[in-house]
N, C-alpha and C. Protein backbone atom coordinates (compact mmCIF):
# COMPACT_ATOMS: atom_id res chain seq x y z
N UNK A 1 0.85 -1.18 0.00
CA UNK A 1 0.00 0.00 0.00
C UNK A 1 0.89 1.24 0.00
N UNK A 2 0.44 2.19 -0.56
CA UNK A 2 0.94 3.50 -0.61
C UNK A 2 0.23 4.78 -0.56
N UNK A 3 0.48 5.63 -0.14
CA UNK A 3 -0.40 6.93 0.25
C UNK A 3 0.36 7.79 -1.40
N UNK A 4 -0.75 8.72 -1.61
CA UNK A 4 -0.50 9.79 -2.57
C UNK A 4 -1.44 10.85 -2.38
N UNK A 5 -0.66 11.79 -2.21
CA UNK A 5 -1.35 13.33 -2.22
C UNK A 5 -1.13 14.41 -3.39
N UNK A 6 -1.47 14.58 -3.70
CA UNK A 6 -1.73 15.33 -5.07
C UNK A 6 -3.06 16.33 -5.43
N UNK A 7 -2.30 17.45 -5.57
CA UNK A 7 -3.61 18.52 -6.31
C UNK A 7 -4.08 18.19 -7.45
N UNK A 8 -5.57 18.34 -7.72
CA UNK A 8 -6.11 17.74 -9.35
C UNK A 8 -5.32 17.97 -10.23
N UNK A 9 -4.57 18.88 -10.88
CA UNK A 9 -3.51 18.68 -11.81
C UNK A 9 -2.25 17.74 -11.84
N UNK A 10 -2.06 17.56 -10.47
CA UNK A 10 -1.63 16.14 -10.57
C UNK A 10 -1.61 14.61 -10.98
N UNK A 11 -3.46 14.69 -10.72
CA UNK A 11 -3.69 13.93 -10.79
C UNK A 11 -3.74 13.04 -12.21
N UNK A 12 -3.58 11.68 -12.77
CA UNK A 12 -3.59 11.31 -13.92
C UNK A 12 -5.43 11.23 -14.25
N UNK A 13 -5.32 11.11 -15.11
CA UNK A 13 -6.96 10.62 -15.63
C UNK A 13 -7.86 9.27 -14.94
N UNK A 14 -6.97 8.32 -15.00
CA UNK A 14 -7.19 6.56 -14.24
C UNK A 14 -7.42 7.60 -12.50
N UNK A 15 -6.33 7.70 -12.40
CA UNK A 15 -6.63 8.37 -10.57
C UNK A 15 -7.93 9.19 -10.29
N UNK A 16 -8.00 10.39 -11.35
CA UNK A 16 -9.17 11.08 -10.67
C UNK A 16 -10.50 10.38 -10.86
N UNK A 17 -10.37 9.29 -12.19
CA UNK A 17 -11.71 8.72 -12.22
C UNK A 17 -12.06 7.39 -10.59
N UNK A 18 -10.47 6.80 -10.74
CA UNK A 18 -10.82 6.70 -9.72
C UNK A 18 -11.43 6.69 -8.41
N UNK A 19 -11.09 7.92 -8.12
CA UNK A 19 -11.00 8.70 -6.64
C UNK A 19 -12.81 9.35 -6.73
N UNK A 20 -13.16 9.71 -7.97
CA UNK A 20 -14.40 9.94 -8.14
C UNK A 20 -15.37 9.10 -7.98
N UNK A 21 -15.01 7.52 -8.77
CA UNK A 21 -15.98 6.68 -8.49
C UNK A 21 -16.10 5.94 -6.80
N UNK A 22 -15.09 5.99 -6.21
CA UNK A 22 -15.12 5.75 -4.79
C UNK A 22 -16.03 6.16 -4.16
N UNK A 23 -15.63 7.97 -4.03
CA UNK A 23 -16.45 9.05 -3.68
C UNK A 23 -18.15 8.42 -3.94
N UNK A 24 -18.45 8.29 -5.26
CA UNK A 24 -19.78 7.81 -5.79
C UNK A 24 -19.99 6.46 -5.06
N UNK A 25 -19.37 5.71 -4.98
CA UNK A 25 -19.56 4.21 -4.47
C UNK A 25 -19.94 4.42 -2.80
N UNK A 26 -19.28 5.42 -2.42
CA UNK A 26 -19.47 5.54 -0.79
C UNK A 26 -20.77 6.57 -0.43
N UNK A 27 -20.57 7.17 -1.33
CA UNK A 27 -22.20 8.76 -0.66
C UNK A 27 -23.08 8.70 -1.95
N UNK A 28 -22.95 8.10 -2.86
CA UNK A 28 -24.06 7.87 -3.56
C UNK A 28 -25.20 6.97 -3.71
N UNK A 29 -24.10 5.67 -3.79
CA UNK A 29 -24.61 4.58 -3.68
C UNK A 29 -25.05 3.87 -2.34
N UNK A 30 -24.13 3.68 -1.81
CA UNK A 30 -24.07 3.37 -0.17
C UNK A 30 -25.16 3.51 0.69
N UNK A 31 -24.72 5.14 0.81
CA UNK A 31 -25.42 5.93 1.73
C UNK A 31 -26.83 7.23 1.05
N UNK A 32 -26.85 6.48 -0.12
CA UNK A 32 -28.38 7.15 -1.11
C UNK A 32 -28.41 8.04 -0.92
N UNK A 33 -27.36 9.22 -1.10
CA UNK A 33 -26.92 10.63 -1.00
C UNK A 33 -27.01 10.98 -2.25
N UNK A 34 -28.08 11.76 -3.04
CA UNK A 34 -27.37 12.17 -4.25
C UNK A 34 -27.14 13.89 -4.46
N UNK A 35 -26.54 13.72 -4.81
CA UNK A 35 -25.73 15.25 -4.47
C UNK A 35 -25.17 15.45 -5.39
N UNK A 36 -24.16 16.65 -5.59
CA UNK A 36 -23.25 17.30 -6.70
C UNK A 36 -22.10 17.05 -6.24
N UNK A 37 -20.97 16.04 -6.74
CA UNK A 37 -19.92 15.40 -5.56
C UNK A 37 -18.88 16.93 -6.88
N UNK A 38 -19.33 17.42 -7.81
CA UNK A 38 -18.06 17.97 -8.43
C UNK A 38 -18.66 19.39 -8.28
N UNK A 39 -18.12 20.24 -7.43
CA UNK A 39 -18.41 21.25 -6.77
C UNK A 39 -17.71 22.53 -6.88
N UNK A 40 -16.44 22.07 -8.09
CA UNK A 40 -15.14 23.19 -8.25
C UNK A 40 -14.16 23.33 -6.82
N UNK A 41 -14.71 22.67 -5.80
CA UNK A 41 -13.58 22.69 -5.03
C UNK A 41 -12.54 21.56 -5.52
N UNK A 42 -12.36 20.14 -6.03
CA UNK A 42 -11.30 19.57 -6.23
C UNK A 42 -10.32 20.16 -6.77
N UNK A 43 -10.53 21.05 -8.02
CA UNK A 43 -9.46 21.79 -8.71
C UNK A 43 -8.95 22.95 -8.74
N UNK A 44 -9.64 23.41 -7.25
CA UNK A 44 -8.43 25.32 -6.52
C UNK A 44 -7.35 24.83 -5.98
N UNK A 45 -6.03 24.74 -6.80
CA UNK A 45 -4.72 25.38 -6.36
C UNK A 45 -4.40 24.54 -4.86
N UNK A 46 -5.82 25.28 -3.86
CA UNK A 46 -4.97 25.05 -2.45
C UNK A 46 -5.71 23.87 -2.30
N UNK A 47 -5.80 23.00 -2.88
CA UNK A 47 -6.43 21.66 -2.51
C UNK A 47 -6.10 20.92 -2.80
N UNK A 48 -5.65 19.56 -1.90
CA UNK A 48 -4.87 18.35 -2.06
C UNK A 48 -5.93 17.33 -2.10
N UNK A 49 -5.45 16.54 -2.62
CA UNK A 49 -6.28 14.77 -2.81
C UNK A 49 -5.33 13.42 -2.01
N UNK A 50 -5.75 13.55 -0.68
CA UNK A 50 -5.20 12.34 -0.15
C UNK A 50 -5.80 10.79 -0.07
N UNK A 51 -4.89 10.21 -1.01
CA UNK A 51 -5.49 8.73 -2.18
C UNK A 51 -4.65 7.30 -1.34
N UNK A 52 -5.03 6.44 -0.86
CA UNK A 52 -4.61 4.92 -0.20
C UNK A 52 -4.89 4.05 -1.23
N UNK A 53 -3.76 3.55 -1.99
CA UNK A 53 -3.43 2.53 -2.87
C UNK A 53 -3.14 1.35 -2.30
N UNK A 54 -3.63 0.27 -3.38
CA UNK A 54 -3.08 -1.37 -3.18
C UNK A 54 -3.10 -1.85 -4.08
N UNK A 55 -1.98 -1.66 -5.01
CA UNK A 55 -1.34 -2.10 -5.93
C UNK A 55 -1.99 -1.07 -7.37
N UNK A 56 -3.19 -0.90 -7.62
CA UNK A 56 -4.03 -0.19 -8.62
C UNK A 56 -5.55 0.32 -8.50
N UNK A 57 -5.77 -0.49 -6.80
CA UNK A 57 -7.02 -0.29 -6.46
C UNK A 57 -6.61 0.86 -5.23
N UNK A 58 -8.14 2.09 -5.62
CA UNK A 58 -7.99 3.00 -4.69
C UNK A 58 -8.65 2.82 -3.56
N UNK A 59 -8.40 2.33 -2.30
CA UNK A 59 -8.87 2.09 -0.82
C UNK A 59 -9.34 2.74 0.17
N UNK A 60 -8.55 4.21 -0.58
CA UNK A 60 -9.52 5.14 0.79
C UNK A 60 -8.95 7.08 -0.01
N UNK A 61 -9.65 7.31 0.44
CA UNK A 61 -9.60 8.88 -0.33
C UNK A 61 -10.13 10.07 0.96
N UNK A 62 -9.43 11.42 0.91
CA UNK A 62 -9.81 12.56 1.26
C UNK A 62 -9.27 13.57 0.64
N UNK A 63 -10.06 14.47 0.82
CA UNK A 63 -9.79 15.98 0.24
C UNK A 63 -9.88 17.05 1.10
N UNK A 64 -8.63 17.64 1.09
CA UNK A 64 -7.84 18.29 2.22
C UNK A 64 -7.93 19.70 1.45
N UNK A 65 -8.81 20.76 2.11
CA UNK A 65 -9.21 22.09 1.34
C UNK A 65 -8.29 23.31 2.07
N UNK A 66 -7.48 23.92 1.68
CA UNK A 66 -6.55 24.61 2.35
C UNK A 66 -7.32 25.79 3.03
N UNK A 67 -6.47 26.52 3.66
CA UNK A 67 -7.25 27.92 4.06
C UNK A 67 -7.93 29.17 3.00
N UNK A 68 -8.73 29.62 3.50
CA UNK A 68 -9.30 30.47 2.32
C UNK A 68 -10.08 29.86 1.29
N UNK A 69 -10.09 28.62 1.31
CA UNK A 69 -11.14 28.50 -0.29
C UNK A 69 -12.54 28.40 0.71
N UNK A 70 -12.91 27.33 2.15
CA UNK A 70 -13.82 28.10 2.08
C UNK A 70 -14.27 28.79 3.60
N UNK A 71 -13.63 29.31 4.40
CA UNK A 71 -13.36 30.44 5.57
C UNK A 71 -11.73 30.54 5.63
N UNK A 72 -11.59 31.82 6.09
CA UNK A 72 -10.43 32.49 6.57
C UNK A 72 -9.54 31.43 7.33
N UNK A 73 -8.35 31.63 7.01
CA UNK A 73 -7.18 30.69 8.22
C UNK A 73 -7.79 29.09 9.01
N UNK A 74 -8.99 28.82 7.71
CA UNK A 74 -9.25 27.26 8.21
C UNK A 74 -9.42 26.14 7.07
N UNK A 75 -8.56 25.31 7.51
CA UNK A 75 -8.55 23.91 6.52
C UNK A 75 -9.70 23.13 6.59
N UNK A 76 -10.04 22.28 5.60
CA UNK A 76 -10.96 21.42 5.88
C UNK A 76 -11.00 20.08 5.32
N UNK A 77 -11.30 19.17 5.98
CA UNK A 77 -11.00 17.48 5.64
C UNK A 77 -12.41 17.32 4.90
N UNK A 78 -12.40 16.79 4.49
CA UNK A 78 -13.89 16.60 3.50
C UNK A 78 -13.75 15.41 2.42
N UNK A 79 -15.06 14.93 2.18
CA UNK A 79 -14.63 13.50 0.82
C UNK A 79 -14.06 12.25 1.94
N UNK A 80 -14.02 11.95 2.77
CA UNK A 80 -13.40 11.03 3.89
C UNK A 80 -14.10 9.55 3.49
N UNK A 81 -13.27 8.74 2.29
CA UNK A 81 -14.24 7.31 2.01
C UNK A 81 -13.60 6.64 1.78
N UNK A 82 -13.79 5.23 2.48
CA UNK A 82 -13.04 4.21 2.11
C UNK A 82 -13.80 3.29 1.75
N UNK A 83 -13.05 2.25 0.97
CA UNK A 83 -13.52 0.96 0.31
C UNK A 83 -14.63 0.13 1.29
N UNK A 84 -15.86 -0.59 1.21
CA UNK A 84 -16.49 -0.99 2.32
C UNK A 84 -15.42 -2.42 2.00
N UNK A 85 -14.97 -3.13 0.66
CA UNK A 85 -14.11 -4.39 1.02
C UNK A 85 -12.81 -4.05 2.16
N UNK A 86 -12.71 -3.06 2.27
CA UNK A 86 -11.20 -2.32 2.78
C UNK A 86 -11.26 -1.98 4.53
N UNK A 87 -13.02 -1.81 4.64
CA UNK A 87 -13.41 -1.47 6.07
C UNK A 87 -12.72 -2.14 7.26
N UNK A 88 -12.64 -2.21 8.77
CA UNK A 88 -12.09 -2.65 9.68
C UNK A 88 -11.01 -3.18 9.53
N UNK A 89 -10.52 -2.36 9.36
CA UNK A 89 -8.81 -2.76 9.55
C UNK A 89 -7.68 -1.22 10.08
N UNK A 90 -8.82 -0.18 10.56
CA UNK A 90 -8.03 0.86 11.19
C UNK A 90 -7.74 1.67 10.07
N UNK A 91 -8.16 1.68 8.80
CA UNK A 91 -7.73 2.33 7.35
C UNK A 91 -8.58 3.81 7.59
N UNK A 92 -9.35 4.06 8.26
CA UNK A 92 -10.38 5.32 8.68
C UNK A 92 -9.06 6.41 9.20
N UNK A 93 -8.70 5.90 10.47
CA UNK A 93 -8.00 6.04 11.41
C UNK A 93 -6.65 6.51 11.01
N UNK A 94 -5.68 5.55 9.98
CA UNK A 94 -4.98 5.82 9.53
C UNK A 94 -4.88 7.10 8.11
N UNK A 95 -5.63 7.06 7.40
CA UNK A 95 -6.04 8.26 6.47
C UNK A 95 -6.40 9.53 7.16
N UNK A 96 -6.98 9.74 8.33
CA UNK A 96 -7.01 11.22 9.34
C UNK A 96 -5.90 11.46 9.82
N UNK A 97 -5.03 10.18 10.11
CA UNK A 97 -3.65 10.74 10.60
C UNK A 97 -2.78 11.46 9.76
N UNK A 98 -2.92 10.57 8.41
CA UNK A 98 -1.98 11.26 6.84
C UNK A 98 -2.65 12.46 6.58
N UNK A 99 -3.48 12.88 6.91
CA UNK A 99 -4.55 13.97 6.44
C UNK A 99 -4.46 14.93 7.39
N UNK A 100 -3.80 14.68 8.66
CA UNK A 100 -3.53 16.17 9.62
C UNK A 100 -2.10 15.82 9.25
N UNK A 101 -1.24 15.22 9.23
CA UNK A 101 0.61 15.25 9.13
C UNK A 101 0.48 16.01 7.64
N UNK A 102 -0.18 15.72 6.58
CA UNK A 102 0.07 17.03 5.47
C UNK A 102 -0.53 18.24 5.69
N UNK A 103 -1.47 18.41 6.21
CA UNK A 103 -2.05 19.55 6.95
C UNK A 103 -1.39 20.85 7.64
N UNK A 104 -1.03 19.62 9.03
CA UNK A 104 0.67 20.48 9.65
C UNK A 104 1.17 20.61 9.07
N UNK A 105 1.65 20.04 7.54
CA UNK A 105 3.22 20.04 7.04
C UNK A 105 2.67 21.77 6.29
N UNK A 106 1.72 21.82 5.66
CA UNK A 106 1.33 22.43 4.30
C UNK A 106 0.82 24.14 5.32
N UNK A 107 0.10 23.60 6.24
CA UNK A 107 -1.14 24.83 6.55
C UNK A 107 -0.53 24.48 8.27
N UNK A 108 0.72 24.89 9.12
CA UNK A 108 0.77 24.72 10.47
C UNK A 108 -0.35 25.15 11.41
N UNK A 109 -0.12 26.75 10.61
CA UNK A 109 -0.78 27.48 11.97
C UNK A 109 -2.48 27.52 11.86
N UNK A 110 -3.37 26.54 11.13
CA UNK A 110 -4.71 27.02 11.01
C UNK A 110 -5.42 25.83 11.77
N UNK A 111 -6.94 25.98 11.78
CA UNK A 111 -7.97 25.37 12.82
C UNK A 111 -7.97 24.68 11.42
N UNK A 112 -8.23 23.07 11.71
CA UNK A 112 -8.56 21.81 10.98
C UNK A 112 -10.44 21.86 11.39
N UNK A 113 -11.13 21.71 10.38
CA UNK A 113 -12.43 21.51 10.21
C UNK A 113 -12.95 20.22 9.45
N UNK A 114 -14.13 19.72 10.26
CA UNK A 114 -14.96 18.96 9.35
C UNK A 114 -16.23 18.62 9.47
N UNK A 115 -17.20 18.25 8.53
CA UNK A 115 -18.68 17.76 9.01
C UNK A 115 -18.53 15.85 9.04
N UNK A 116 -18.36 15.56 10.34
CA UNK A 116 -18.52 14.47 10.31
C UNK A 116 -20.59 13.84 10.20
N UNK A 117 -20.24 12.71 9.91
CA UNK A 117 -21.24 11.91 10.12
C UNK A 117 -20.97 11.32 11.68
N UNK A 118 -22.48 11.51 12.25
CA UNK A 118 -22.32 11.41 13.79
C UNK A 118 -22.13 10.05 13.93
N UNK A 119 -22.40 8.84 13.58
CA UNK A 119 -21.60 7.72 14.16
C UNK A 119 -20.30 7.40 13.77
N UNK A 120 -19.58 8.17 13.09
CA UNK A 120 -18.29 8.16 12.99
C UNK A 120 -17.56 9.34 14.32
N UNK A 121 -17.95 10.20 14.67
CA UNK A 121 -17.48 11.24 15.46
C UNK A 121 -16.79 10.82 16.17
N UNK A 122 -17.29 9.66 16.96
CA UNK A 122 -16.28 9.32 18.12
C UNK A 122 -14.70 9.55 17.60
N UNK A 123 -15.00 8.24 16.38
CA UNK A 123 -13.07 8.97 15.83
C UNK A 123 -12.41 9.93 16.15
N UNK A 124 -13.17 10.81 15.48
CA UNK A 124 -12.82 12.12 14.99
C UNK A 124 -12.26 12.62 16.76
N UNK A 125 -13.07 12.58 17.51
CA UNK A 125 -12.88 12.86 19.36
C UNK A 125 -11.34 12.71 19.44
N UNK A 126 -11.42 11.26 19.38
CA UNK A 126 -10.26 10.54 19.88
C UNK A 126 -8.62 10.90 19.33
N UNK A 127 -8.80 11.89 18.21
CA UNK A 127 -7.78 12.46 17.41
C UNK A 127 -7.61 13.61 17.79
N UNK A 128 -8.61 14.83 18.57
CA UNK A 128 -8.18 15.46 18.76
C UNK A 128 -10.09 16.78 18.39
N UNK A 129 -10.19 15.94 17.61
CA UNK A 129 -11.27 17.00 17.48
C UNK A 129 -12.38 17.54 18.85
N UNK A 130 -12.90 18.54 18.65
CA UNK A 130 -14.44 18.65 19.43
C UNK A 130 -15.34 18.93 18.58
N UNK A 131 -16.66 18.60 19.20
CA UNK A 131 -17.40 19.00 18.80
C UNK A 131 -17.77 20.90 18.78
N UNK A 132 -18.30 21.53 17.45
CA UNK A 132 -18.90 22.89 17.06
C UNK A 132 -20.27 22.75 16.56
N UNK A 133 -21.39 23.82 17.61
CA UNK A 133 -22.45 23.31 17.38
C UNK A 133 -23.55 22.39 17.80
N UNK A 134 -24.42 22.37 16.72
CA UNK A 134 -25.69 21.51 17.19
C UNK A 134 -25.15 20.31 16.07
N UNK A 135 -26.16 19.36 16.34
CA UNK A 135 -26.32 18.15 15.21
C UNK A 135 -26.92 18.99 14.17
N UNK A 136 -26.94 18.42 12.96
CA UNK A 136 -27.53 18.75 11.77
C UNK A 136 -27.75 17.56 10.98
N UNK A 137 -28.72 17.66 9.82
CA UNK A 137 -29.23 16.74 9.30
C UNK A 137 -28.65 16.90 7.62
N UNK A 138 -27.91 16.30 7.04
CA UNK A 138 -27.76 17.02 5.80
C UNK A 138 -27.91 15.52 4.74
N UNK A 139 -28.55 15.49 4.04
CA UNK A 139 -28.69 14.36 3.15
C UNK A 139 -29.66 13.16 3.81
N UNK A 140 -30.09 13.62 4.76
CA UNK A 140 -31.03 12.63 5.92
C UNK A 140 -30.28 11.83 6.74
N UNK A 141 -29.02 12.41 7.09
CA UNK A 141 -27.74 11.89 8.00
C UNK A 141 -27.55 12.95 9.00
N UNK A 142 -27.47 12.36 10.31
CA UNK A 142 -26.89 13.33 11.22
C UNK A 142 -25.93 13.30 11.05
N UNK A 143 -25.15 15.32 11.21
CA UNK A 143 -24.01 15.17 11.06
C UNK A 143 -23.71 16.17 12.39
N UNK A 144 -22.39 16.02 12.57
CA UNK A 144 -21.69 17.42 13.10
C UNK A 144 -20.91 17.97 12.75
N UNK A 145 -20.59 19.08 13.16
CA UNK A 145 -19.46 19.89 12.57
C UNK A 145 -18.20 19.82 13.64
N UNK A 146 -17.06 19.69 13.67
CA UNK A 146 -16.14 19.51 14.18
C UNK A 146 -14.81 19.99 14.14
N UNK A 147 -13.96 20.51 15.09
CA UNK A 147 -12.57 21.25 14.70
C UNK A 147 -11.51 20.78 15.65
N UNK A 148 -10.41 21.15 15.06
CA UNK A 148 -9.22 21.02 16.00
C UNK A 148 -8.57 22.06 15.99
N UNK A 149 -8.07 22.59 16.75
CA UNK A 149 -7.63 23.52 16.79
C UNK A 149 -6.49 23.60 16.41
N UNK A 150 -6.05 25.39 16.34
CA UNK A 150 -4.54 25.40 15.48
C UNK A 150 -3.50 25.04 16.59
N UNK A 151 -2.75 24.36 16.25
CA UNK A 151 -1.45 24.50 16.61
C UNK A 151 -0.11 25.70 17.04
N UNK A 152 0.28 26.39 17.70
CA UNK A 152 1.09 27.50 17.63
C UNK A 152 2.28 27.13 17.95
């Protein structure tokens, strides 16, 4: 297995279709979300694509939105999906960790954001996040909104 981070111009054609149909396989299909997954955020500049390979198959994906595209001096984790063949094996867990270590590396000093899905949150706790906010309902999923704070 191998991790790759890459801004959409990076990305090859096989990868982004990739990383797209995942995305679709996990909040479309899955979880009967249908939504607009291509939003013009994948391809601003300050946005990375963090991709979990095994051998040619893509296993787990996030998209790491720098500061400013969408609030002031805050990043945001977003797109957070992995393979359901790929599930329980700590691959959740491990992709939030690669996803704040480029974070720190790229964006030190800003507040890390995200809308989790509330039965995933606990994770999110246990890394560092809190909860911001009430619950919310977005796609007929409770979610929350969640941050970590900056680092100084």
């Amino acid at each position: 297995m191998y991790w790759q981070c890459a801004a959409f111009n990076e990305l090859s054609l096989v990868e982004l279709y990739k990383m797209l149909a995942l995305r679709s396989a996990v909040f479309v299909v899955e979880q009967d979300c249908a939504y607009q997954d291509l939003d013009g955020v994948d391809c601003d500049p300050r946005v990375f694509h963090l991709n979990l390979w095994r051998g040619q198959q893509l296993i787990a994906t996030a998209r790491l939105i720098g500061p400013d595209v969408q609030a002031p001096n805050q990043v945001w984790i977003g797109r957070v999906a992995v393979l359901y063949e790929a599930r329980g094996q700590g691959l959740s867990r491990q992709l939030l960790q690669q996803a704040l270590d480029k974070i720190h590396h790229h964006w030190p000093h800003c507040a890390v954001r995200l809308n989790a899905q509330q039965y995933v949150a606990a994770l999110y706790e246990s890394m560092g996040f809190e909860v911001v906010g009430e619950t919310y309902i977005e796609d007929g999923i409770p979610h929350q909104m969640m941050e970590l704070s900056c680092k100084d």
